[in-house]
PDB file of N, CA and C in Angstrom:
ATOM      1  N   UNK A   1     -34.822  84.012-131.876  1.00  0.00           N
ATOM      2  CA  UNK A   1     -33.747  83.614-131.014  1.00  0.00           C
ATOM      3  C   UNK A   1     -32.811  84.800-130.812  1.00  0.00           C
ATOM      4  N   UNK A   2     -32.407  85.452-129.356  1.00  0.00           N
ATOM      5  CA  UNK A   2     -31.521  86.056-129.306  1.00  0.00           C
ATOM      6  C   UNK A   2     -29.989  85.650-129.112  1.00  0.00           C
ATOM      7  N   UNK A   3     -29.459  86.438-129.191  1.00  0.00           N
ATOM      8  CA  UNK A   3     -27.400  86.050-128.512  1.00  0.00           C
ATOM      9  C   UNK A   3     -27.127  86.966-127.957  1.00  0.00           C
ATOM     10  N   UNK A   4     -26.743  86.347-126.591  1.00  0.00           N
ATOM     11  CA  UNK A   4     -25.667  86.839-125.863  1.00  0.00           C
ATOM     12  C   UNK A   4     -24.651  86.812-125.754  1.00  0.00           C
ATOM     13  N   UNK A   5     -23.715  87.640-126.484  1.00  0.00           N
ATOM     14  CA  UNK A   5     -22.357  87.853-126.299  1.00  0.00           C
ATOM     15  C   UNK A   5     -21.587  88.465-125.665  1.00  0.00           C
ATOM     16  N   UNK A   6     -20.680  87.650-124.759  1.00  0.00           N
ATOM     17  CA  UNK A   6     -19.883  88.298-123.955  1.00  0.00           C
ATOM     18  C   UNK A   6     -18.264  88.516-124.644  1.00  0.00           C
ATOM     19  N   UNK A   7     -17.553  89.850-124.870  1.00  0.00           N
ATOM     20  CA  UNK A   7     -17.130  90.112-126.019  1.00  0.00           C
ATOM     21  C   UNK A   7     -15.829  90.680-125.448  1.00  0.00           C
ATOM     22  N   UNK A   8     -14.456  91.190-125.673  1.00  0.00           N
ATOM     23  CA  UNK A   8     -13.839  92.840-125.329  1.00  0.00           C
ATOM     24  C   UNK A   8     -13.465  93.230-126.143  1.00  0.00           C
ATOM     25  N   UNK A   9     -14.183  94.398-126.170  1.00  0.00           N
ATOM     26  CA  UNK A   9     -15.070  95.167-127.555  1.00  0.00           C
ATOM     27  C   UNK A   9     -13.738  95.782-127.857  1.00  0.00           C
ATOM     28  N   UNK A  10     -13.190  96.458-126.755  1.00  0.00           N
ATOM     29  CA  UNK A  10     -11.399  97.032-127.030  1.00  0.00           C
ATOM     30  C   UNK A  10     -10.532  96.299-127.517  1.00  0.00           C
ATOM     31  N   UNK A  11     -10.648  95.110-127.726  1.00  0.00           N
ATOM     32  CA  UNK A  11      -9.733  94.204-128.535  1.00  0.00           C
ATOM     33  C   UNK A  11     -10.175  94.406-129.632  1.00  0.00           C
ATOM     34  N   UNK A  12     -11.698  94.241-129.514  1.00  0.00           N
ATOM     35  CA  UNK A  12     -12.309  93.580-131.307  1.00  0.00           C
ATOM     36  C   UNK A  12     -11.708  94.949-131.897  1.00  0.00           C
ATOM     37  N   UNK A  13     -11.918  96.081-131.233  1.00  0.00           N
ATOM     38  CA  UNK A  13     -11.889  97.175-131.905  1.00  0.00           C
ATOM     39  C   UNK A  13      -9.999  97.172-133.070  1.00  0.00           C
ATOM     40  N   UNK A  14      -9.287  96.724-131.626  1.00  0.00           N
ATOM     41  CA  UNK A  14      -7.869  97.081-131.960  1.00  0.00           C
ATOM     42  C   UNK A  14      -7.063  96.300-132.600  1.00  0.00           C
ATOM     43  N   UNK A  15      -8.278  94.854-132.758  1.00  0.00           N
ATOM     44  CA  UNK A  15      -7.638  93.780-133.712  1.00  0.00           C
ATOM     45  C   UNK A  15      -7.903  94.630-135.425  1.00  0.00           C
ATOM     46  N   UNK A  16      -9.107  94.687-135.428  1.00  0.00           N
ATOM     47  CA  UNK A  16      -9.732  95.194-136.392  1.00  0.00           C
ATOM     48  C   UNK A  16      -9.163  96.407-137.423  1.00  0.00           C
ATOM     49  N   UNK A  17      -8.394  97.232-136.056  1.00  0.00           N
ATOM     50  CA  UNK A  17      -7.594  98.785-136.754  1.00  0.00           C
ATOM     51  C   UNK A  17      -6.205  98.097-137.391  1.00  0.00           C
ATOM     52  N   UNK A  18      -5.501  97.479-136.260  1.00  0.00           N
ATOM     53  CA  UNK A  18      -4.230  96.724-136.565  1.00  0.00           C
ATOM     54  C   UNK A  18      -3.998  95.568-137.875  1.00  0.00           C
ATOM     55  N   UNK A  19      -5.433  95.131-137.929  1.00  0.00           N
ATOM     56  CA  UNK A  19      -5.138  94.253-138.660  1.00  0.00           C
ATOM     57  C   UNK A  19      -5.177  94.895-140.278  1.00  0.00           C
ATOM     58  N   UNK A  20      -5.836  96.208-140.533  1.00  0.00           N
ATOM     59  CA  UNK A  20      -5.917  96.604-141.562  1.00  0.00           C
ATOM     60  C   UNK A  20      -6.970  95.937-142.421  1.00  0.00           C
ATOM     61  N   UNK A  21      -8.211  95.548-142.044  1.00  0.00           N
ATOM     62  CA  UNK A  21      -8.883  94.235-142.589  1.00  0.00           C
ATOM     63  C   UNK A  21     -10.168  95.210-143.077  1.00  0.00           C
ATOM     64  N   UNK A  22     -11.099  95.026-144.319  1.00  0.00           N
ATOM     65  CA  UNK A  22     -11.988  96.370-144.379  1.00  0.00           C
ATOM     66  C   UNK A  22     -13.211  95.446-143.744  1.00  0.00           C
ATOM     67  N   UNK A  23     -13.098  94.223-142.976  1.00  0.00           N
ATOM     68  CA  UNK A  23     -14.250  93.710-141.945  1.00  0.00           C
ATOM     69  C   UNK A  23     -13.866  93.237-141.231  1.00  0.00           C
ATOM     70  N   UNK A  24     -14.363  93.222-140.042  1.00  0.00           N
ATOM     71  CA  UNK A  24     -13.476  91.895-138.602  1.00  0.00           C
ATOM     72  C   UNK A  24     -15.242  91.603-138.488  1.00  0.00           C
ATOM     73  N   UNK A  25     -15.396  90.291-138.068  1.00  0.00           N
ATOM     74  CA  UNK A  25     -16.484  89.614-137.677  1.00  0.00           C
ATOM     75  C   UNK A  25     -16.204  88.752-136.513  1.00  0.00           C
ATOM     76  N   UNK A  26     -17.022  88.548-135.360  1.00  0.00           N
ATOM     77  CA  UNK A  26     -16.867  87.604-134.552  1.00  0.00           C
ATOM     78  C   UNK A  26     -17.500  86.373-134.718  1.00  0.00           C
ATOM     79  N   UNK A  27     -16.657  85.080-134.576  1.00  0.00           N
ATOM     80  CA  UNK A  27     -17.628  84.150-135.232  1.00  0.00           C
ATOM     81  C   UNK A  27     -17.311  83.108-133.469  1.00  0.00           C
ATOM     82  N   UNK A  28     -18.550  82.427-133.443  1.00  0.00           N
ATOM     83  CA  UNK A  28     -18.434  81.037-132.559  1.00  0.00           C
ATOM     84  C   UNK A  28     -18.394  80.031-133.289  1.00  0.00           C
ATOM     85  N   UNK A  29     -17.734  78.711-132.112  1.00  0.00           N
ATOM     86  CA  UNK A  29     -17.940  77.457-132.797  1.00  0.00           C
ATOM     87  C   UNK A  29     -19.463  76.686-132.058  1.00  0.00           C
ATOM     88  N   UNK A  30     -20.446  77.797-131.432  1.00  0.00           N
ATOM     89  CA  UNK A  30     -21.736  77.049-131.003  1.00  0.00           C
ATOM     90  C   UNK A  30     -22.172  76.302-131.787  1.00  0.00           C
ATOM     91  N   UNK A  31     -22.472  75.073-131.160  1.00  0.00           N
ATOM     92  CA  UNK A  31     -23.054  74.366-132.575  1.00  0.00           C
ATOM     93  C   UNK A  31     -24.561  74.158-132.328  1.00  0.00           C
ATOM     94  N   UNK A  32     -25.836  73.779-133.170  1.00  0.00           N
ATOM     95  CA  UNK A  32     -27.162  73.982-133.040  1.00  0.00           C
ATOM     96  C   UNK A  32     -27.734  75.081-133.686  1.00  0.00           C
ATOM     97  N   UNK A  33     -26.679  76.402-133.946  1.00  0.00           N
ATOM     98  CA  UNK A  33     -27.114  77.773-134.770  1.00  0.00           C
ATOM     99  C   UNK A  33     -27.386  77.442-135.874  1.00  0.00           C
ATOM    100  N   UNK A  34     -28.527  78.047-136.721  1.00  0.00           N
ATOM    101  CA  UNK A  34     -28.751  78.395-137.647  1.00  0.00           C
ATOM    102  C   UNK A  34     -27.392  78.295-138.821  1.00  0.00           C
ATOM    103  N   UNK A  35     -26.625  79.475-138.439  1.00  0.00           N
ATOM    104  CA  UNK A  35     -25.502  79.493-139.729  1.00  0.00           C
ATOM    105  C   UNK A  35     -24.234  78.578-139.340  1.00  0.00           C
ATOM    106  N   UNK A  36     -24.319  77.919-138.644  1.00  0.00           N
ATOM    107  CA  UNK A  36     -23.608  76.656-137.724  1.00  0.00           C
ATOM    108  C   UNK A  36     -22.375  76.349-139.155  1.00  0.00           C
ATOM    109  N   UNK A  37     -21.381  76.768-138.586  1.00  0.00           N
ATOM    110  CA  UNK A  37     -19.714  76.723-139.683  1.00  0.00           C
ATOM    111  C   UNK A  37     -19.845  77.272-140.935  1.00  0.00           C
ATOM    112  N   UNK A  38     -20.501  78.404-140.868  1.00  0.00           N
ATOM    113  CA  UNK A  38     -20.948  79.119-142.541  1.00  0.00           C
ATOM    114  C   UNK A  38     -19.478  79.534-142.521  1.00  0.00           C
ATOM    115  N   UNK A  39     -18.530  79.887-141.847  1.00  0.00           N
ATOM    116  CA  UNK A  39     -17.524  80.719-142.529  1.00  0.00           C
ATOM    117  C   UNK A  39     -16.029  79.843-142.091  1.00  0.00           C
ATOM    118  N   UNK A  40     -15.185  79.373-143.338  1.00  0.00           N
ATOM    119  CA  UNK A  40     -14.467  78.959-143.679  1.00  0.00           C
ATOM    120  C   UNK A  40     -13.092  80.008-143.135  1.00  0.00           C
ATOM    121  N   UNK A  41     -12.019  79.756-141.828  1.00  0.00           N
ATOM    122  CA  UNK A  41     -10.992  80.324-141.884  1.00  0.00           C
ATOM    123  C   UNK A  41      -9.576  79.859-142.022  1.00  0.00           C
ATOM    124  N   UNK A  42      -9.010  80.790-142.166  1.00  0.00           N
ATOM    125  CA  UNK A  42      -7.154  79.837-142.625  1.00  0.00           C
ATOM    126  C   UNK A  42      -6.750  80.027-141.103  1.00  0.00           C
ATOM    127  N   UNK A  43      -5.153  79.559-141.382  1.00  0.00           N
ATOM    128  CA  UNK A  43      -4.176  79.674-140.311  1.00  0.00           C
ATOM    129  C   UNK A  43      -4.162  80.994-140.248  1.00  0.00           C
ATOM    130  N   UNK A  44      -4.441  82.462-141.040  1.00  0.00           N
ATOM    131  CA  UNK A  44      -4.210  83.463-140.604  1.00  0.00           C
ATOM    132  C   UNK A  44      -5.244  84.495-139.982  1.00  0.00           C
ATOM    133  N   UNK A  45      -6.285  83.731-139.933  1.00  0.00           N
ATOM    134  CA  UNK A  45      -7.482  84.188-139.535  1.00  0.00           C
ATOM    135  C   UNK A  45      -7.942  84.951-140.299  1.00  0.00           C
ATOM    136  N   UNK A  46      -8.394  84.600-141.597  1.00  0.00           N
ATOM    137  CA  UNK A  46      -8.841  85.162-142.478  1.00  0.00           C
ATOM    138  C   UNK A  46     -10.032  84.131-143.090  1.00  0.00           C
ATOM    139  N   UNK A  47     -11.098  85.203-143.213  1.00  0.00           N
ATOM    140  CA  UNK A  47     -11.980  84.231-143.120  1.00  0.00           C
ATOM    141  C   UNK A  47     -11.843  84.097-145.030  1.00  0.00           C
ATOM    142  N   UNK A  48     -12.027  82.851-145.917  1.00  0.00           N
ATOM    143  CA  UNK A  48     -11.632  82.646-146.984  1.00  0.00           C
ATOM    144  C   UNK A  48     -12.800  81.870-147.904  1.00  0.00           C
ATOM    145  N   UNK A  49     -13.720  81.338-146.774  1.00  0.00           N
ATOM    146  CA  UNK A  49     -15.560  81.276-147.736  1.00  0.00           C
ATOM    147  C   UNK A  49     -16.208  81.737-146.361  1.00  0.00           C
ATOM    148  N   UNK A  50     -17.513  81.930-146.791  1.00  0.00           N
ATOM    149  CA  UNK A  50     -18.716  81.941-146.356  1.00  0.00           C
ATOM    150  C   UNK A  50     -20.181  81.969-147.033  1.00  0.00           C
ATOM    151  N   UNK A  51     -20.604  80.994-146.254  1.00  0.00           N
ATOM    152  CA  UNK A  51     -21.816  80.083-146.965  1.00  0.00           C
ATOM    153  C   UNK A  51     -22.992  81.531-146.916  1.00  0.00           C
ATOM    154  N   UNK A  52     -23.278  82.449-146.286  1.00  0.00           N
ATOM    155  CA  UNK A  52     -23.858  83.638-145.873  1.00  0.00           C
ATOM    156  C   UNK A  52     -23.433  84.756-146.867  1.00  0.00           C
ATOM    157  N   UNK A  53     -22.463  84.801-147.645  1.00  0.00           N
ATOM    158  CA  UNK A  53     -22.613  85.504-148.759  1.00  0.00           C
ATOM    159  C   UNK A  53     -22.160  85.183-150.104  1.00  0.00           C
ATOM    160  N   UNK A  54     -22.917  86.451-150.575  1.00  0.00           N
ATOM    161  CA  UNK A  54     -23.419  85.662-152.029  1.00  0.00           C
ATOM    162  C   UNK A  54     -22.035  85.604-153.181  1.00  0.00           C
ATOM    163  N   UNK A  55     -21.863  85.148-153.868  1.00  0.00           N
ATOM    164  CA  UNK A  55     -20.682  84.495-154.307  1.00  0.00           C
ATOM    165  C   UNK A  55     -20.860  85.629-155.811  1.00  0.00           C
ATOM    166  N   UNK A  56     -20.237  86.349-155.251  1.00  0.00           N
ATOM    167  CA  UNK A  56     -19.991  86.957-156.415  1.00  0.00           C
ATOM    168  C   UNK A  56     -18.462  87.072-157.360  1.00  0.00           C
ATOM    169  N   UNK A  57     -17.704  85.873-156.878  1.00  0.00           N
ATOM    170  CA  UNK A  57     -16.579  85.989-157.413  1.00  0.00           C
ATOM    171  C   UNK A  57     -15.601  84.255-157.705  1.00  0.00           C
ATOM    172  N   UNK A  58     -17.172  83.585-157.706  1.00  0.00           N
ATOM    173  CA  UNK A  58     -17.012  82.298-158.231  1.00  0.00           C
ATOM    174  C   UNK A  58     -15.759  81.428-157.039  1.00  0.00           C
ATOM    175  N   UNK A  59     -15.944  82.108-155.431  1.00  0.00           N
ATOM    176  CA  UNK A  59     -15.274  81.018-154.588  1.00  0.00           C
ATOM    177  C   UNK A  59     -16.182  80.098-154.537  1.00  0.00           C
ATOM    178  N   UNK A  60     -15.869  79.003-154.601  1.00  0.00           N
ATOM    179  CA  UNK A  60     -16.269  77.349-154.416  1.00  0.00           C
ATOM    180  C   UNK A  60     -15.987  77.036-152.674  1.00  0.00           C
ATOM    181  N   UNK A  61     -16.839  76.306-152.343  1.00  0.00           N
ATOM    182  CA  UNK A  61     -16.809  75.737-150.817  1.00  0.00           C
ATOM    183  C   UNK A  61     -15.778  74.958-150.617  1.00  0.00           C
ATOM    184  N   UNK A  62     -14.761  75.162-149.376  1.00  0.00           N
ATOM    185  CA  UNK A  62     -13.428  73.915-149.824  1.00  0.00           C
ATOM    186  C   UNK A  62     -13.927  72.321-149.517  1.00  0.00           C
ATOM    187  N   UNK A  63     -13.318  71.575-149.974  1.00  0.00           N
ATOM    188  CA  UNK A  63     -13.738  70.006-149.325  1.00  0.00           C
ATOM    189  C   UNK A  63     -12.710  69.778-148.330  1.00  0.00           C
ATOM    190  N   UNK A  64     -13.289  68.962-147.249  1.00  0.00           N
ATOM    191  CA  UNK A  64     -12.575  68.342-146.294  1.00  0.00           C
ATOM    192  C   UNK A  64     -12.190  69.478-145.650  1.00  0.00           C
ATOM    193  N   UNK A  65     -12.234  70.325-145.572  1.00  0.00           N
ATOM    194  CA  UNK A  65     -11.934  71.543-144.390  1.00  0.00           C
ATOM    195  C   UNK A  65     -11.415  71.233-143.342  1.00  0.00           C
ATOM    196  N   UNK A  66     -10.026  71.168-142.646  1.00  0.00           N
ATOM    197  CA  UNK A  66      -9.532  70.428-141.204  1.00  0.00           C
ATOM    198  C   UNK A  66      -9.563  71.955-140.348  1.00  0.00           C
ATOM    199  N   UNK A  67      -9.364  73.510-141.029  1.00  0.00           N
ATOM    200  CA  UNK A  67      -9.253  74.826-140.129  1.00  0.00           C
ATOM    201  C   UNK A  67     -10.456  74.682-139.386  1.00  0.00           C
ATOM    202  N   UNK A  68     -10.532  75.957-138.774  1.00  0.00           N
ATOM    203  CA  UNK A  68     -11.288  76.620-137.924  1.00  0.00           C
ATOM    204  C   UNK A  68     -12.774  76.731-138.842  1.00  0.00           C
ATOM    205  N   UNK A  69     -13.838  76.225-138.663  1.00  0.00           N
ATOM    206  CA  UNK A  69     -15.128  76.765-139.278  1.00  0.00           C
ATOM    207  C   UNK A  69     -15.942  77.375-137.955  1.00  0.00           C
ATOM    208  N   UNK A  70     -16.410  78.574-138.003  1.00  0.00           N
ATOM    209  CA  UNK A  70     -17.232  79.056-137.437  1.00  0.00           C
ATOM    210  C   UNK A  70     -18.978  79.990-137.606  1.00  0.00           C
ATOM    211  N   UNK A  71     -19.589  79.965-136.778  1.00  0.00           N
ATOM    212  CA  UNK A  71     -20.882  80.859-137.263  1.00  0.00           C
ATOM    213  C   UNK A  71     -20.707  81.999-136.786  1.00  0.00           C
ATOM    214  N   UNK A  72     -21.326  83.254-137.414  1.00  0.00           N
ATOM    215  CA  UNK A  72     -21.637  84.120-137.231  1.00  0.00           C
ATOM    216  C   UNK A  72     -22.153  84.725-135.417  1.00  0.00           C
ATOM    217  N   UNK A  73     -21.666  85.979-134.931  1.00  0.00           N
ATOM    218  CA  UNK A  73     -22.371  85.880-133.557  1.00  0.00           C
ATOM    219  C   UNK A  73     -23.554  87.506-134.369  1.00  0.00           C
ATOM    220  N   UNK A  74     -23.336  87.543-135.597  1.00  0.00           N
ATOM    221  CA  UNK A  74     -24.052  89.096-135.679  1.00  0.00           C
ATOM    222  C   UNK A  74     -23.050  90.249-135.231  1.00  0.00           C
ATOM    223  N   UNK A  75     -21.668  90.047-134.675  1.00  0.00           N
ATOM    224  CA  UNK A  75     -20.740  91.805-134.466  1.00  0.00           C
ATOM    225  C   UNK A  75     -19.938  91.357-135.726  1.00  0.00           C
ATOM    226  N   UNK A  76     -19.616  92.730-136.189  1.00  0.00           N
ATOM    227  CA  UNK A  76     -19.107  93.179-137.806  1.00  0.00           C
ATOM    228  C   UNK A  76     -18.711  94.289-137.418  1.00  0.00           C
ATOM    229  N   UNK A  77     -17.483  94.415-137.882  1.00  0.00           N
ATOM    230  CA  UNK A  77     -16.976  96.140-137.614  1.00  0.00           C
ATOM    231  C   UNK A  77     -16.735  96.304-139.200  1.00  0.00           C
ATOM    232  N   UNK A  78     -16.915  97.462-139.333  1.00  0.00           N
ATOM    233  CA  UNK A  78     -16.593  98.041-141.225  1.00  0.00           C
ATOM    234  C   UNK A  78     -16.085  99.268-141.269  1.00  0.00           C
ATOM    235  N   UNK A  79     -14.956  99.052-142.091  1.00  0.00           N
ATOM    236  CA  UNK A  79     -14.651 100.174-142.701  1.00  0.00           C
ATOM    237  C   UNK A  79     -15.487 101.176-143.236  1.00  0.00           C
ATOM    238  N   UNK A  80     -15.278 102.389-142.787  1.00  0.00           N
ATOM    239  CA  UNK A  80     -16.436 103.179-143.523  1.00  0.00           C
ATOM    240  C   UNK A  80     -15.842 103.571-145.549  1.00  0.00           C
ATOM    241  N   UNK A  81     -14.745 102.928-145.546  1.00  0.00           N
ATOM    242  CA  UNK A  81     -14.228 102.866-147.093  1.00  0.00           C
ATOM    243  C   UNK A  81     -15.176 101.646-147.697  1.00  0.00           C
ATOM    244  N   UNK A  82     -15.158 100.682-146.944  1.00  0.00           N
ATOM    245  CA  UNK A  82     -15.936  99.720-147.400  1.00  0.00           C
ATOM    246  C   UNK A  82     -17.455  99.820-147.833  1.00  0.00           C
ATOM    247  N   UNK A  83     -17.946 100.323-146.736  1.00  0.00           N
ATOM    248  CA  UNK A  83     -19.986 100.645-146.675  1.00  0.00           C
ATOM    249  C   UNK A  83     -19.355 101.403-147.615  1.00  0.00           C
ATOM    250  N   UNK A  84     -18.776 102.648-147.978  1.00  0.00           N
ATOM    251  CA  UNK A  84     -19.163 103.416-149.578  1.00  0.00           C
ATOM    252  C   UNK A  84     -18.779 102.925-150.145  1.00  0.00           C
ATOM    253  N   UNK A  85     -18.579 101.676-150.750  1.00  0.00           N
ATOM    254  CA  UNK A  85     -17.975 100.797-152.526  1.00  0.00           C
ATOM    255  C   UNK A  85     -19.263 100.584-152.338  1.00  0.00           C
ATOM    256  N   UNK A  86     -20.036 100.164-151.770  1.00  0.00           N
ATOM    257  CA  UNK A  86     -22.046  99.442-151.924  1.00  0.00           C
ATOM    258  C   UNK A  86     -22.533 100.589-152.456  1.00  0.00           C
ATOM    259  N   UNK A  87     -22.621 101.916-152.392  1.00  0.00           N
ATOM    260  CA  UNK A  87     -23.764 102.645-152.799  1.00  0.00           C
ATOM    261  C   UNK A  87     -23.654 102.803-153.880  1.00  0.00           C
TER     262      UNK A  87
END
């Protein structure tokens, strides 16, 4: 299955610098996807679970969730501080 996303990449970019965040991800609320509401966000747009990665710090899934849940569209911007803590 592919995605087409129609995006402005100059925002994502300038949310992403501004926000100081070491990931910005674009997520939809399509529903029928695969990772269909994997990622849990607050009022500040911060995404605060996701079912898509691996829990290495013992967050628990919230119950009753009333925020924003969205899936994944596949765009990720990263800090390049970030990609070097992995190696």
């Amino acid at each position: 299955m592919d995605t087409l996303l129609y995006a402005d990449l100059e925002k994502f970019i300038r949310q992403h610098e501004d926000g100081g965040a070491m990931a910005t991800i674009i997520l939809t609320t399509k529903k029928g996807v695969p990772n269909e509401g994997a990622f849990f966000v607050d009022e500040g747009n911060n995404v605060v679970f996701s079912k898509e990665v691996r829990n290495k710090n013992d967050l628990v899934e919230p119950d009753n969730w009333s925020q924003f849940r969205g899936s994944s569209t596949g765009t990720i911007i990263f800090k390049t501080d970030f990609l070097r803590q992995r190696e």
